[in-house]
C-alpha atoms as a PDB file:
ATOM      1  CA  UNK A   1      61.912  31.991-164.693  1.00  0.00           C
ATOM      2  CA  UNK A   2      58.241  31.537-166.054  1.00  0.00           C
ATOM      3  CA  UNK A   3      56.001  33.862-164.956  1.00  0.00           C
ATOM      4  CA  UNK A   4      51.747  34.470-165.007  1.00  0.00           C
ATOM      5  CA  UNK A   5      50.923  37.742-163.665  1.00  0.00           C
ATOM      6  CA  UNK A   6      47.289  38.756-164.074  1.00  0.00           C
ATOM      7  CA  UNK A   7      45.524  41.783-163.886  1.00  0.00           C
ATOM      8  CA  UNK A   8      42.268  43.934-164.704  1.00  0.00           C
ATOM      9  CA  UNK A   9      39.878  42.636-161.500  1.00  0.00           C
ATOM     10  CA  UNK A  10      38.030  44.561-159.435  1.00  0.00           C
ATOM     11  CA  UNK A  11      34.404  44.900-158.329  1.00  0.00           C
ATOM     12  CA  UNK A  12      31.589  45.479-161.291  1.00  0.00           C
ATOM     13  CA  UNK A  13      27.649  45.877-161.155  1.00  0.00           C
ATOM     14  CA  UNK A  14      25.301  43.375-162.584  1.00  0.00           C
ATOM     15  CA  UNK A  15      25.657  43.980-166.579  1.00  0.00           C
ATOM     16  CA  UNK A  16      28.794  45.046-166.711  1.00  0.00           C
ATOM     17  CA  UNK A  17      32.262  44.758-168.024  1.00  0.00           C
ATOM     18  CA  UNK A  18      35.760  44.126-167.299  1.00  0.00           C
ATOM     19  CA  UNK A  19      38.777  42.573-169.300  1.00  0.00           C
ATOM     20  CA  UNK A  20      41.480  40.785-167.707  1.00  0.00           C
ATOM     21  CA  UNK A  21      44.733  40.759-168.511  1.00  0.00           C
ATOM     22  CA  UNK A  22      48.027  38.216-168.122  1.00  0.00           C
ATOM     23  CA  UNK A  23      51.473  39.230-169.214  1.00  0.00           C
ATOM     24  CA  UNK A  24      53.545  35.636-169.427  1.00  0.00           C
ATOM     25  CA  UNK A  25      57.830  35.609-169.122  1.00  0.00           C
ATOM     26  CA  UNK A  26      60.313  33.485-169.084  1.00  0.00           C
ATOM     27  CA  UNK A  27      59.796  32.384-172.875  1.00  0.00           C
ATOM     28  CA  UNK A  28      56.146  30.133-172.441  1.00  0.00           C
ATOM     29  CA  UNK A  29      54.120  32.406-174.412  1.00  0.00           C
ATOM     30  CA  UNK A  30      53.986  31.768-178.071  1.00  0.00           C
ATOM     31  CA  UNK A  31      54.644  27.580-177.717  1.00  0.00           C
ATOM     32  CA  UNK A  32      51.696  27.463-175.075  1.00  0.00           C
ATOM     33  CA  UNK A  33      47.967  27.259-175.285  1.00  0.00           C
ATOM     34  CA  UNK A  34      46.521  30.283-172.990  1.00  0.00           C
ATOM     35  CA  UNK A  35      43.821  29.927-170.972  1.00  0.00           C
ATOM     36  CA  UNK A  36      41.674  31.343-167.935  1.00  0.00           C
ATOM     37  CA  UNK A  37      39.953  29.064-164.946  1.00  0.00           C
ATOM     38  CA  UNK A  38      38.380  30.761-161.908  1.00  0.00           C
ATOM     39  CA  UNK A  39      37.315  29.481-158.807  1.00  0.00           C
ATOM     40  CA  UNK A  40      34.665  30.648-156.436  1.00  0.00           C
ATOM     41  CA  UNK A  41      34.276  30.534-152.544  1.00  0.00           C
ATOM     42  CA  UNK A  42      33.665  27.358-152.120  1.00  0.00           C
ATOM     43  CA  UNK A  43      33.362  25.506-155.163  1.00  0.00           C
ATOM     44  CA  UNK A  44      35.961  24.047-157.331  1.00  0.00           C
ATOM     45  CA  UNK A  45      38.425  25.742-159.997  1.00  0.00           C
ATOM     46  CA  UNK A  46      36.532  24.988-162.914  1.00  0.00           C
ATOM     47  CA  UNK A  47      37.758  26.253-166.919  1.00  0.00           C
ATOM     48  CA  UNK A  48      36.813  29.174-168.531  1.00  0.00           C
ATOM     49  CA  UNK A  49      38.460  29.522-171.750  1.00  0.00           C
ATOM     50  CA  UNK A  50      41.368  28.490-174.140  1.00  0.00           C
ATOM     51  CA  UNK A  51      42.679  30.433-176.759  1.00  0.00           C
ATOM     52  CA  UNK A  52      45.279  28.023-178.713  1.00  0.00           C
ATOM     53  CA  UNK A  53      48.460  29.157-180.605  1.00  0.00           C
ATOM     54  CA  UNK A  54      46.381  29.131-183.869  1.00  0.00           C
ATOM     55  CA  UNK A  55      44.333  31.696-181.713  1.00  0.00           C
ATOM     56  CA  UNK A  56      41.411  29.524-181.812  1.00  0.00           C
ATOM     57  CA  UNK A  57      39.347  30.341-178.945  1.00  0.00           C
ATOM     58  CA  UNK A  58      37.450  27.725-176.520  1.00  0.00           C
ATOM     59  CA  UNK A  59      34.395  28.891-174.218  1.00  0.00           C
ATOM     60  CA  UNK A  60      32.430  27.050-171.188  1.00  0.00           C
ATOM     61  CA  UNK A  61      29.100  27.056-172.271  1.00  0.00           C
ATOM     62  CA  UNK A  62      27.982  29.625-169.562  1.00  0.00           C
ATOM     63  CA  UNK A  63      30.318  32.142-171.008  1.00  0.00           C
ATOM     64  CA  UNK A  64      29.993  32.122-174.579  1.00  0.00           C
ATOM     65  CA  UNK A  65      28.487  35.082-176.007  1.00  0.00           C
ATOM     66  CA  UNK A  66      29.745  37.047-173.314  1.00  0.00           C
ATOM     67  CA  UNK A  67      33.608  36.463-172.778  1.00  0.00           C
ATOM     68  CA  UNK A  68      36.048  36.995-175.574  1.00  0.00           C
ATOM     69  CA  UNK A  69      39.665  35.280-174.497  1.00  0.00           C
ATOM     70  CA  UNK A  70      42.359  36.747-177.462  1.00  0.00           C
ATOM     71  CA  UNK A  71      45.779  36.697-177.327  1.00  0.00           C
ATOM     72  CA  UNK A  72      49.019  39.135-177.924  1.00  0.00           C
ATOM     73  CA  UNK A  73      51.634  37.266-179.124  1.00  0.00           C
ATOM     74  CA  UNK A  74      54.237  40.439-179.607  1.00  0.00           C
ATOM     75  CA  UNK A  75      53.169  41.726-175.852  1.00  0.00           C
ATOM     76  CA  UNK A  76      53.016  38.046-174.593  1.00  0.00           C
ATOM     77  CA  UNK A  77      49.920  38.764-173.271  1.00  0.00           C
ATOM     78  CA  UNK A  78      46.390  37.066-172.856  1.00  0.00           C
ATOM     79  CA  UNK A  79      42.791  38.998-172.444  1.00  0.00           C
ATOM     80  CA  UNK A  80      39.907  37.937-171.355  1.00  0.00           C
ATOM     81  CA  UNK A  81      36.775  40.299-172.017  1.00  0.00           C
ATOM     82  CA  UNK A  82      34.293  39.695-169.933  1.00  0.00           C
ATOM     83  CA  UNK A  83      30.650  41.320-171.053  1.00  0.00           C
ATOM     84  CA  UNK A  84      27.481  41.200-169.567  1.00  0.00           C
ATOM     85  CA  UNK A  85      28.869  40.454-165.935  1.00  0.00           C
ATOM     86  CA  UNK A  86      26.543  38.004-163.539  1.00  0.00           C
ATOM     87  CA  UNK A  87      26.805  37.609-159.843  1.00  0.00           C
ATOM     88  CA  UNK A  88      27.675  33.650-160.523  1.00  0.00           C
ATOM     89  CA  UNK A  89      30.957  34.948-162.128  1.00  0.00           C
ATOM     90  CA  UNK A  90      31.890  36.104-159.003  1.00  0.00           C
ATOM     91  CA  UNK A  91      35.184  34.212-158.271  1.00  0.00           C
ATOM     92  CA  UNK A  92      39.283  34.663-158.516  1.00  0.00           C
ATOM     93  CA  UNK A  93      40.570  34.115-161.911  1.00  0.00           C
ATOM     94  CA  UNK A  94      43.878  32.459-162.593  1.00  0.00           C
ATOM     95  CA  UNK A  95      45.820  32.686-165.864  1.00  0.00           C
ATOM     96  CA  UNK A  96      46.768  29.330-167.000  1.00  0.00           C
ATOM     97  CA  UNK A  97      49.377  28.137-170.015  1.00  0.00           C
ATOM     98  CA  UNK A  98      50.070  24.981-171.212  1.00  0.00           C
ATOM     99  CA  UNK A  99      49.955  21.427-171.857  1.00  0.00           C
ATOM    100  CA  UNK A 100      52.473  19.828-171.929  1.00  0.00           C
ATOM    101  CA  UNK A 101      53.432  22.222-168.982  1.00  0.00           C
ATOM    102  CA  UNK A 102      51.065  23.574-166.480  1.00  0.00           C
ATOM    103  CA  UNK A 103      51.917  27.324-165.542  1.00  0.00           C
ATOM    104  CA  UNK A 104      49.414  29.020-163.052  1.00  0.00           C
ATOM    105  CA  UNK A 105      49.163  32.905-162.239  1.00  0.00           C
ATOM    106  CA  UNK A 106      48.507  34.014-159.339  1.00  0.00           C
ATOM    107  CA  UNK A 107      44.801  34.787-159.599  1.00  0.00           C
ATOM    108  CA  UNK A 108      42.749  38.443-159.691  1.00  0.00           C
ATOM    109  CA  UNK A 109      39.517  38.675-157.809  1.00  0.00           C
ATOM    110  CA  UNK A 110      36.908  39.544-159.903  1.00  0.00           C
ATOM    111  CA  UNK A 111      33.125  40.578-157.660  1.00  0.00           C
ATOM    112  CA  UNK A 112      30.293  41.199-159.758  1.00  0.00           C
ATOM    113  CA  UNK A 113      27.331  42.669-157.074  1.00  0.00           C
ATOM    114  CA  UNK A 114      25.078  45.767-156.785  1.00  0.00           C
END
């Protein structure tokens, strides 16, 4: 049975950091791209990053330079690092692997407020 569990939210000032975590199971992890979307109230899941099995990582512009998504292959796990923390990346973020399937977690709030 495939499985995304995530992990690492939590509620973080203005500035600061957190790093995310998502174990995968059921034997997705190494033939899968790995990626994180998050969704805030109100709005619309929108992607975050994509770290591919070459470990070549993607970034939404609004991230880069401040998220690093990297990838565990022998712990079949994904991170994202998530730096210099803004309000507007307030939202719940859902672990993601695929195509050709599409595997969803089942999302860790993440609050960034002073």
């Amino acid at each position: 049975q495939v499985q995304l569990v995530e992990s690492g939210g939590g509620l973080v000032q203005p500035g600061g950091s957190l790093r995310l975590a998502c174990v995968a199971s059921g034997g997705i992890f190494s033939i899968h791209n790995m990626g994180w979307f998050r969704r805030a109230a109100g709005k619309s899941r929108e992607w975050v990053a994509t770290i591919d099995r070459q470990r070549r990582p993607y970034y939404e512009d609004s991230v880069k330079g401040r998220f690093t998504i990297s990838r565990d292959n022998a712990k079949n796990t994904v991170y994202l690092q998530m730096n210099s923390l803004k309000p507007e990346d307030t939202a719940v973020y859902y672990c993601h692997a695929g195509p050709p399937d599409n595997y969803w977690g089942q999302g860790t709030q993440v609050t960034v407020s002073s």
